[in-house]
Structures are given as structure tokens and as C-alpha cells.
Protein backbone atom coordinates (compact mmCIF):
# COMPACT_ATOMS: atom_id res chain seq x y z
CA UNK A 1 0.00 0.00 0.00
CA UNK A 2 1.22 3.25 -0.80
CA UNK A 3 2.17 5.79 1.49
CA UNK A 4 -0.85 8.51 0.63
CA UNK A 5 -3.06 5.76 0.42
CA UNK A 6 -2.12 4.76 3.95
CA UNK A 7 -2.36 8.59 5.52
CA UNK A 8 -5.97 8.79 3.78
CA UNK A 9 -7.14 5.67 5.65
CA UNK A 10 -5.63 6.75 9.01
CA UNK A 11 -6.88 10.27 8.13
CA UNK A 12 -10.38 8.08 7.97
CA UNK A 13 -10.47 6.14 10.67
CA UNK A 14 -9.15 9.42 13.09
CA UNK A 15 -12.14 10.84 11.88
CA UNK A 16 -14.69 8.30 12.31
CA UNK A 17 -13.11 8.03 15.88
CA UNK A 18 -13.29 11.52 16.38
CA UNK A 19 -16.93 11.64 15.57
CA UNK A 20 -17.50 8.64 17.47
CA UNK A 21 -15.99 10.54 20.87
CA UNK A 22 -17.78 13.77 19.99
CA UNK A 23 -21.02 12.00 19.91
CA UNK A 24 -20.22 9.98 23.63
CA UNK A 25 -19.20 13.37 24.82
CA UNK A 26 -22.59 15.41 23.43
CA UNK A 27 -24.92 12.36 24.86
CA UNK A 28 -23.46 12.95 28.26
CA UNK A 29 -23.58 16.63 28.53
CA UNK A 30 -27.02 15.99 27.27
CA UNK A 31 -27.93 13.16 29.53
CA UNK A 32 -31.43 13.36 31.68
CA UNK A 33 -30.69 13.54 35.23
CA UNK A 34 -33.27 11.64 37.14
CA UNK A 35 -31.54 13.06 40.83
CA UNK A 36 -34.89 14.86 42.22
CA UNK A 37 -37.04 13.82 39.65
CA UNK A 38 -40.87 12.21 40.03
CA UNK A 39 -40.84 9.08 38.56
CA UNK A 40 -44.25 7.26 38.27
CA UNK A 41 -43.74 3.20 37.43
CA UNK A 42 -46.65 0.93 36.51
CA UNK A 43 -46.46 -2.22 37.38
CA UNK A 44 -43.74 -0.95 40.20
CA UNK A 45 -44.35 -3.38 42.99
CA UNK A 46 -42.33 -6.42 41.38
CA UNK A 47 -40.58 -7.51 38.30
CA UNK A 48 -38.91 -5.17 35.84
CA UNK A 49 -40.97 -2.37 37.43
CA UNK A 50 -38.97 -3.12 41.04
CA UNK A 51 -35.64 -3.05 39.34
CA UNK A 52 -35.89 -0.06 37.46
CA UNK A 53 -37.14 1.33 41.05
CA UNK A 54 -33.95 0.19 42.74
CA UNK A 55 -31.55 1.46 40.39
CA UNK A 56 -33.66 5.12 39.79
CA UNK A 57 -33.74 5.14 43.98
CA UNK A 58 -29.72 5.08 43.87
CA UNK A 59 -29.68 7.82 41.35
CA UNK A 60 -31.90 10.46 44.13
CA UNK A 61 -35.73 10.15 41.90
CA UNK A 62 -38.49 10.26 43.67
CA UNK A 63 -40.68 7.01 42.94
CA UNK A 64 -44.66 6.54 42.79
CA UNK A 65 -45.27 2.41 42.19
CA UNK A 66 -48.50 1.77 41.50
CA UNK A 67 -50.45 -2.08 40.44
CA UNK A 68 -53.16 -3.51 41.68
CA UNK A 69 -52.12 -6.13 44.69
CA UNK A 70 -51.63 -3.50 47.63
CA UNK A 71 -49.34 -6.04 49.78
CA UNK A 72 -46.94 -6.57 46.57
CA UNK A 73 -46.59 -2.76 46.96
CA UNK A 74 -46.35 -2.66 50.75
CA UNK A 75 -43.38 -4.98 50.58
CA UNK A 76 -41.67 -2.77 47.57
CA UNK A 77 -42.46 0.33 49.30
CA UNK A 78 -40.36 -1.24 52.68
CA UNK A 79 -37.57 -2.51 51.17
CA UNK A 80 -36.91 1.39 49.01
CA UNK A 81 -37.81 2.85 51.69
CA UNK A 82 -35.44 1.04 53.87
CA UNK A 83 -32.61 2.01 51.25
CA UNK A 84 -33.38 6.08 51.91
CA UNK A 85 -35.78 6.24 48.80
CA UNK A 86 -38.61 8.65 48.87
CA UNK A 87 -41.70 6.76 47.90
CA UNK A 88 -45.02 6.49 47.45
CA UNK A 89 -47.22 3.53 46.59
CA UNK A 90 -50.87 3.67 45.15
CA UNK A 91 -52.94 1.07 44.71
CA UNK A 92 -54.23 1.42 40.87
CA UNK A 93 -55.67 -0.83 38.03
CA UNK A 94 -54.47 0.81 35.23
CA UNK A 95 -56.89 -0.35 32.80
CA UNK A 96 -59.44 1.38 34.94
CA UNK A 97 -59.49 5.03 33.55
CA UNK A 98 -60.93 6.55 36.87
CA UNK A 99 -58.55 4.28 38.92
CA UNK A 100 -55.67 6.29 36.96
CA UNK A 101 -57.47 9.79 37.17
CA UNK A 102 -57.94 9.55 41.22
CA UNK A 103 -54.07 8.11 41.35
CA UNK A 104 -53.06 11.04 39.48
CA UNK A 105 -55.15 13.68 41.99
CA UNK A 106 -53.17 11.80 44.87
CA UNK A 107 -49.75 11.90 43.69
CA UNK A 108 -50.38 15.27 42.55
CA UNK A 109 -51.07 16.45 46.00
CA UNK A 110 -48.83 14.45 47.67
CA UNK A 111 -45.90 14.32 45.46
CA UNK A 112 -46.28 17.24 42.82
CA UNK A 113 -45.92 16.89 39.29
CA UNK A 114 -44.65 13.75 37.41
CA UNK A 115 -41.38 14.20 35.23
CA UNK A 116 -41.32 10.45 34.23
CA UNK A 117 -43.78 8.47 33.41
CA UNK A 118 -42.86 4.58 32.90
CA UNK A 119 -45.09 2.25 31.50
CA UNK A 120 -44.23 -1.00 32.38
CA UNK A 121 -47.65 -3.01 33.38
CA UNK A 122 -47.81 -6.29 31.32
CA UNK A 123 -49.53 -9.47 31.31
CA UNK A 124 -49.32 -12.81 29.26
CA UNK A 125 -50.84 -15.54 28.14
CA UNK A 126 -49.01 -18.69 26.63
CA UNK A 127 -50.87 -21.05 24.14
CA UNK A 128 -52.04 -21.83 20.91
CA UNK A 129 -54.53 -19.01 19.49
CA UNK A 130 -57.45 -21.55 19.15
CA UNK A 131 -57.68 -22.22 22.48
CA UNK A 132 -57.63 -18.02 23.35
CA UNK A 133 -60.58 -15.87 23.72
CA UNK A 134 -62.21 -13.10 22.92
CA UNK A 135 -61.51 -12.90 26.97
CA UNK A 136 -57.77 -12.80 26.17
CA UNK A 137 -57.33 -9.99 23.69
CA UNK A 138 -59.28 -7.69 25.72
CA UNK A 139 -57.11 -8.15 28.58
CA UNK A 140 -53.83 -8.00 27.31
CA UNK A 141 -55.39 -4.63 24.91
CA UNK A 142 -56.36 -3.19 28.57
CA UNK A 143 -52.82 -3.56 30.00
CA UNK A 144 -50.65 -2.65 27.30
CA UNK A 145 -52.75 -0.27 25.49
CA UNK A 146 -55.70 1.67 27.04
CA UNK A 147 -53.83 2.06 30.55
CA UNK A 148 -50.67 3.37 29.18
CA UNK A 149 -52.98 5.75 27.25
CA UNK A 150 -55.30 6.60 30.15
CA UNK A 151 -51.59 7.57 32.15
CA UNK A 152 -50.67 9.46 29.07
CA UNK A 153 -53.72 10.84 28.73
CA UNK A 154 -53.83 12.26 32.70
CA UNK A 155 -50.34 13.81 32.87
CA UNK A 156 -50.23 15.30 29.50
CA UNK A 157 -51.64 18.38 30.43
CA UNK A 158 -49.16 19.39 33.25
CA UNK A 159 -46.17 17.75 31.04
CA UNK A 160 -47.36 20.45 28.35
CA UNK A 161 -46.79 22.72 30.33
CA UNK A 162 -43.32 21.39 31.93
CA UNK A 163 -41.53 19.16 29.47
CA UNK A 164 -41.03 15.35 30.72
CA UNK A 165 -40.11 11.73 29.27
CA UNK A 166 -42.17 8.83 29.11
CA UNK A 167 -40.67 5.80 28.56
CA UNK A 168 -43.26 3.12 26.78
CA UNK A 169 -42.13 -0.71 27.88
CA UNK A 170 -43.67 -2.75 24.94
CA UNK A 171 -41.88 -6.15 23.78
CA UNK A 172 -39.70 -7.68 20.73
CA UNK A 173 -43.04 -9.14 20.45
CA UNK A 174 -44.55 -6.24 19.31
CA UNK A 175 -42.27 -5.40 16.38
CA UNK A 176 -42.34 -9.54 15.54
CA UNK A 177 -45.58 -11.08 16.26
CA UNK A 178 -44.59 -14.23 17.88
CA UNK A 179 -46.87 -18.13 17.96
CA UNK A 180 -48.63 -18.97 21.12
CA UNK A 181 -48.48 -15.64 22.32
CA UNK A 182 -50.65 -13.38 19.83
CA UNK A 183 -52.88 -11.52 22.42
CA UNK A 184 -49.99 -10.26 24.01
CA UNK A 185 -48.17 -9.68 20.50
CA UNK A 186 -50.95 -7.87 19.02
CA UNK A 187 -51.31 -5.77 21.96
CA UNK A 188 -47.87 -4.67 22.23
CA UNK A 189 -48.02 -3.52 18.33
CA UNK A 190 -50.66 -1.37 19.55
CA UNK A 191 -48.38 0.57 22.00
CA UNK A 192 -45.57 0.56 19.76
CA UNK A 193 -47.96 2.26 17.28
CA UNK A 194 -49.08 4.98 19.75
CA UNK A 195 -45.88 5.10 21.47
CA UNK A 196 -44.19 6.20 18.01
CA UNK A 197 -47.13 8.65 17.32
CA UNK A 198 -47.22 10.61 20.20
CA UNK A 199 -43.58 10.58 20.18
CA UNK A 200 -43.57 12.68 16.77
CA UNK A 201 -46.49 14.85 18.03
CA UNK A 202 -45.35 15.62 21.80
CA UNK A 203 -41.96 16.34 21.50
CA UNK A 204 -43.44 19.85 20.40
CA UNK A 205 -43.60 20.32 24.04
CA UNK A 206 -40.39 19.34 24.98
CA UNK A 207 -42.10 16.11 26.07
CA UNK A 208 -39.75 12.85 24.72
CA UNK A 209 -41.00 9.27 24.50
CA UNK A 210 -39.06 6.51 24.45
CA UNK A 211 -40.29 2.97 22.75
CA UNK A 212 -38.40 0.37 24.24
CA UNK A 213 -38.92 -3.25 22.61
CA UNK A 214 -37.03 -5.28 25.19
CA UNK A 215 -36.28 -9.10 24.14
CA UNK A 216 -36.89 -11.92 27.02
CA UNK A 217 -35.95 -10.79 30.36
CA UNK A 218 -35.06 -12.53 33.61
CA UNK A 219 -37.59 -11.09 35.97
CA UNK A 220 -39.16 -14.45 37.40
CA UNK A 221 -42.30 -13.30 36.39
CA UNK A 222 -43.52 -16.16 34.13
CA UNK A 223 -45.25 -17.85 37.21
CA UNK A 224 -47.74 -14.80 37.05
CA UNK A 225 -48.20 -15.81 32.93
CA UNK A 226 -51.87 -17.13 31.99
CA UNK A 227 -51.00 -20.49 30.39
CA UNK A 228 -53.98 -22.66 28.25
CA UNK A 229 -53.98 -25.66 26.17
CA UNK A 230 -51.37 -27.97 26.86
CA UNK A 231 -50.32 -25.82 30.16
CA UNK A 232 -47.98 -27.57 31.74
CA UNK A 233 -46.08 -28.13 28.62
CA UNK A 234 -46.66 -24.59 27.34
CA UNK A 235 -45.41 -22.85 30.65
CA UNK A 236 -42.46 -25.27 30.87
CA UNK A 237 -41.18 -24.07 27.24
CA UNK A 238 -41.77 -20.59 28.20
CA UNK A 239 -40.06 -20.94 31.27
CA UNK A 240 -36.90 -22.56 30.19
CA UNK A 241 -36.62 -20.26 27.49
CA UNK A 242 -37.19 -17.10 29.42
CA UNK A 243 -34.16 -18.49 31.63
CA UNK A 244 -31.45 -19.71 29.31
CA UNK A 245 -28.56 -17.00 29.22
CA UNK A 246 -28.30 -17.55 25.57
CA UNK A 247 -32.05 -16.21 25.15
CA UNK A 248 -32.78 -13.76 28.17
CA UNK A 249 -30.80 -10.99 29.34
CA UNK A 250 -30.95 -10.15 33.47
CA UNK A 251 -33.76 -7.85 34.83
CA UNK A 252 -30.83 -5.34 36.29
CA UNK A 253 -28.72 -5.22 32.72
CA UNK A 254 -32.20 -5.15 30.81
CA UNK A 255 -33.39 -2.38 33.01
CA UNK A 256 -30.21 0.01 33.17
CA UNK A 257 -30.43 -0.16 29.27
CA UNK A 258 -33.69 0.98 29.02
CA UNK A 259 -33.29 4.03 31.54
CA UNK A 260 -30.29 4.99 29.93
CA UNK A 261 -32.30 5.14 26.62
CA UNK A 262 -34.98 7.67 28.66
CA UNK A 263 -31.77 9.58 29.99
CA UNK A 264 -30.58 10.35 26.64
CA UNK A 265 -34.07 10.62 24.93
CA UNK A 266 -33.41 7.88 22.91
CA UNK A 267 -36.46 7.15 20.06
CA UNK A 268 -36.35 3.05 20.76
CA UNK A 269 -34.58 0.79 22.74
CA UNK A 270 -34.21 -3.48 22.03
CA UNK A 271 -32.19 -5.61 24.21
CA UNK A 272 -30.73 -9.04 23.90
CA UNK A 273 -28.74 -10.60 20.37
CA UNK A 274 -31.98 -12.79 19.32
CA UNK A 275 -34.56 -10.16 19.67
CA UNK A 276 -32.20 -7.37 17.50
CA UNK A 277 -31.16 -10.08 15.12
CA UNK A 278 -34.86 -11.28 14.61
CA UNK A 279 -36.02 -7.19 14.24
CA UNK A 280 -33.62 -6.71 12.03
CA UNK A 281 -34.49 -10.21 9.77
CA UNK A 282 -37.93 -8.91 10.15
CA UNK A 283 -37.71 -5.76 8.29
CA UNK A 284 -35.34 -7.21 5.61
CA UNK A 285 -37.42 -10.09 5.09
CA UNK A 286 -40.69 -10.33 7.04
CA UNK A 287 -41.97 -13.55 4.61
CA UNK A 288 -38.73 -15.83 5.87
CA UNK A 289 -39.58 -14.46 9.35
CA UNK A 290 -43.10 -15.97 9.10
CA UNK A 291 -41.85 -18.73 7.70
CA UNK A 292 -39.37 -19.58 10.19
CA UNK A 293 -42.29 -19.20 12.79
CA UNK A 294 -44.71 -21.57 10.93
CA UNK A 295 -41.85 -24.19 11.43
CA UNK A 296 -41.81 -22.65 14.94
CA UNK A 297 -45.24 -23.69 15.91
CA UNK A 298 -44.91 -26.81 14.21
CA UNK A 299 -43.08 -28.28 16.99
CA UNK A 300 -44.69 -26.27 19.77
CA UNK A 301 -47.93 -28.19 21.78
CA UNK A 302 -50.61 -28.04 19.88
CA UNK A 303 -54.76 -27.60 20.74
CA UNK A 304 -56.00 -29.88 23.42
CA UNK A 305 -55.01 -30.00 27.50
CA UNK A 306 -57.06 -27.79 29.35
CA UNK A 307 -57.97 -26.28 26.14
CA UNK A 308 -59.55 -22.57 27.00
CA UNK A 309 -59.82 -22.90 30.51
CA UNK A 310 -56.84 -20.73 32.67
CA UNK A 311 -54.25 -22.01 34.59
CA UNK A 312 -51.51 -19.91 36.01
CA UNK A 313 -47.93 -20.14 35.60
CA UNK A 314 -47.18 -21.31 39.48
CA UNK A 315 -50.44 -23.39 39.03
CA UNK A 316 -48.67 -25.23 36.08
CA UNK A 317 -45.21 -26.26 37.75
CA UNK A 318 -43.76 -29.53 36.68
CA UNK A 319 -40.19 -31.28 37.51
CA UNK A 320 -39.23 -29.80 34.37
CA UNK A 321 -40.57 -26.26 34.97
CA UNK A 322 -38.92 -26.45 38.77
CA UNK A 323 -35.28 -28.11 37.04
CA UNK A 324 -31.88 -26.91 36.94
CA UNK A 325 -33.25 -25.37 33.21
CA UNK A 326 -35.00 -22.91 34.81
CA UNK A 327 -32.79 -21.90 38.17
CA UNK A 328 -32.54 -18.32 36.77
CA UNK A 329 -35.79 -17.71 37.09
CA UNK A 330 -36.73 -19.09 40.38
CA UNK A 331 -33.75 -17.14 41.49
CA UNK A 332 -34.91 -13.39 40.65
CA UNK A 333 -38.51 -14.52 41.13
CA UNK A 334 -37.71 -14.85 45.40
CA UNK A 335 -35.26 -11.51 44.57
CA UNK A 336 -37.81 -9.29 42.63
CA UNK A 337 -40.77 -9.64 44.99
CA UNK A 338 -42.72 -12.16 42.14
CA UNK A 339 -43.49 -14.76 45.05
């Protein structure tokens, strides 16, 4: 190689470096500092919700958990409490919209203002779509898409005013619709779809939302999960796989990713290899994604079992769903508050 060929290329790759510090240095100069800061988390008293609460209690916010089980949120309340944090819990369904407007008086009065809103409420059901019902869409379209709207909906006017984030938890499953789980799927695409809207529309008033599109977590909530058809066999798979390290990412990694995507206003947010590899093979070639899936479901337990009838997750234990395949998962389910 020549010698001015070899200057151009270092010349080249100074600059890309260059550009690549200048842009590290701008997003933290830039960076959202939570110190001080309301922080309202659905879905706060366990799971995901719990962790981003820990870590956003070490960084000085000031947290509002609400769900609906008022002794999960008693016993999240003690333990970030009992680490200095400044909290407040509120018993809420969030798919009630009067639930969320009387919520919002409270913590208006007793907290002030929200600055972040996080919307992290989920639920899930595991099975084959013949054996969901009409019973099933409705209440995964409640959770992940009328109560994050009814939240939205009953800070917006005081954010208008004020400027805030919002950070919008919906899955990998709703960018990739995914078998034996298309209630939740379809309801996730919903919030994406909103999420992305409002984002375009708000940020008018120096509001910024944030769509994050995490891939499997370990949270040790699948015990809570709504599993039909072949249950045992259907919360066993989803188990195991929401465990393995080569599938699921921890609850603490997953978490500080997606608050550091809020802190610097990122647009979206996707964790774990699989679920960027599979949005990415998605939106190059959606038809070989479906196909893939077909052969998917193919080998996944078909109709039958229990058929629409509801079992939960810890209703549905078997040796296998209780085996060294799954440790992971018992383990953060005793540490994040899901027993």
C-alpha cells in the first residue's frame, strides 16, 4: 500500500473516531438527570418495574409504584424505603381510567408533578390461538394499550406545560408477532404504534417518548403468565426459554439499558442478540420471518389440555418447569418480589 493511500485511511479512521468521541461526549452533557425527579412506574411493585425502582432510587428520583395487589406494593415500598428512597405507593388498576385519574389527583397532591412516566404493566398468556378468547385480547389490549394511554392521557396536560419523558415498555413481540403468544403480541403492536405517534407529536412540548422493545428478560415473572392448552407443557417451554442466558438478558442489565435510553431521549430501545437479530431479519425479510415461525409452531404443543380454561404459571409447575433449566428464574422470582 502506498504511502498517501495509507495517511488517507488513518486520516479516515481518526475521523470516524473523532466523531464517534464527539457524539459519547454530546450524549453525556445531554444526559437526563433523574436526581430529584418524580418518577411514576406501573407495574412498580415487582418484576422489571422493582428493578428499574432500585436502580432510579440510587440515582436520588423520587418514585410513585402503582399495580393492583396492595401487599406486593407494601413490601416494595419497605424494602426502598429502607434504602433512603422517597416513595409512594398507590394502589391502581391501570386499565381502569378513573382508577388512573384519582391516582393522578393523589400523587399530585402528595408528590407534585410527574417528570417520568414509565409504562411497564404487562400481562401474558401462553398457548395456541385456538384455544384463546375473545376474553384474552381484551385483557392484554387493557394492560398494554388503554392504561398506558389513560396515564398518558392524565399527565399530558401538566407535562405540556413542563416538558417530561415517558418511557413506553412494549416487547420484541410487538415489532415480531410471535406463535402462542398473539394476544400479548398484538397488543404490544398497539403501543408501539401509539408510542411512536405521540412521540412525533409531543416532542413539540419538549415532552420525549421513548419505545423500548425489550427481548426476554429474567424477571421471574412467568409464574404470574396465563398459560392454556397444553399448560404444563406450554409454561415449561416458556419458562426454560425465558431463563437460558443464551435467550434472556438479566432484569438489572435489561433495566439500566432501558433508563439509559430515557436519559438520553433515545427514540427506541431493544435488548438481547436474538430479539435485535430477529427485528432486524424482520424488516429485511418479514416472509422468511413468518416462515421460520410456521416451522416454529410446528413443533410447539398443539390444541388440546385444558384447552380454554386458565391455569396460572405457578399453578402449572412440573419437575421440568422447577429443574436446573430454569434456576434463573426461580432465582430473581424470590429476589424481585414475584413470590
Amino acid at each position: 500500500m502506498k504511502t498517501d493511500e495509507k495517511k488517507k485511511l488513518w486520516w479516515v479512521a481518526a475521523g470516524a473516531g473523532a466523531l464517534v468521541a464527539a457524539r459519547a461526549i454530546s450524549r453525556s452533557l445531554t444526559a437526563y438527570d433523574f436526581n430529584g425527579k418524580v418518577v411514576l412506574i406501573t407495574g412498580g411493585s415487582r418484576g422489571l418495574g422493582l428493578v428499574m425502582a432500585r436502580q432510579l432510587a440510587k440515582e436520588g428520583a423520587r418514585l410513585i409504584l402503582c399495580a393492583r395487589d396492595a401487599q406486593e406494593l407494601e413490601d416494595a415500598r419497605i424494602e426502598l424505603a429502607g434504602q433512603g428512597a422517597d416513595v409512594l405507593v398507590v394502589p391502581c388498576d391501570i386499565t381502569q381510567e378513573q382508577e388512573v385519574n384519582t391516582m393522578m389527583a393523589r400523587v399530585q397532591n402528595e408528590f407534585g408533578p410527574i417528570d417520568v412516566l414509565i409504562n411497564n404493566a404487562g400481562i401474558i398468556q401462553v398457548g395456541p390461538v385456538a384455544e384463546m378468547t375473545i376474553r384474552e385480547f381484551e385483557e392484554a389490549m387493557n394492560t398494554h394499550f388503554w392504561g398506558p394511554l389513560y396515564t398518558i392521557l392524565a399527565i399530558l396536560p401538566g407535562m405540556k406545560i413542563r416538558g417530561g419523558r415517558i418511557l413506553n415498555i412494549s416487547s420484541i413481540g410487538g415489532r415480531i408477532s410471535v406463535p402462542h403468544l398473539v394476544p400479548y403480541s398484538a397488543s404490544k403492536f398497539a403501543l408501539v404504534g401509539l408510542s411512536e405517534g405521540l412521540r412525533a407529536e409531543l416532542k413539540q412540548y419538549d415532552i420525549t417518548i421513548t419505545t423500548a422493545t425489550p427481548g426476554l428478560m429474567v424477571t421471574g415473572s412467568p409464574r404470574h403468565a396465563i398459560a392454556k392448552g397444553h399448560n404444563e407443557e406450554e409454561y415449561s417451554l416458556f419458562k426454560i426459554i425465558d431463563s437460558s442466558p443464551l435467550t434472556a438478558m438479566s432484569a438489572e442489565a435489561t433495566a439500566r439499558k432501558l433508563l439509559d435510553a430515557v436519559r438520553h431521549g433515545d427514540a427506541t430501545v431493544t435488548t438481547t442478540l436474538p430479539a435485535k437479530f430477529g427485528e432486524l431479519l424482520h424488516g429485511v425479510a418479514p416472509g422468511l420471518m413468518t416462515n421460520i415461525f410456521e416451522l416454529v409452531n410446528k413443533v410447539l404443543p398443539g390444541e388440546g389440555g385444558i384447552g380454554k380454561a386458565r391455569a396460572k404459571g405457578y399453578e402449572s409447575e412440573t419437575d421440568v418447569s422447577m429443574s436446573d433449566l430454569t434456576e434463573r428464574t426461580q432465582q430473581a422470582a424470590q429476589k424481585n418480589n414475584e413470590l
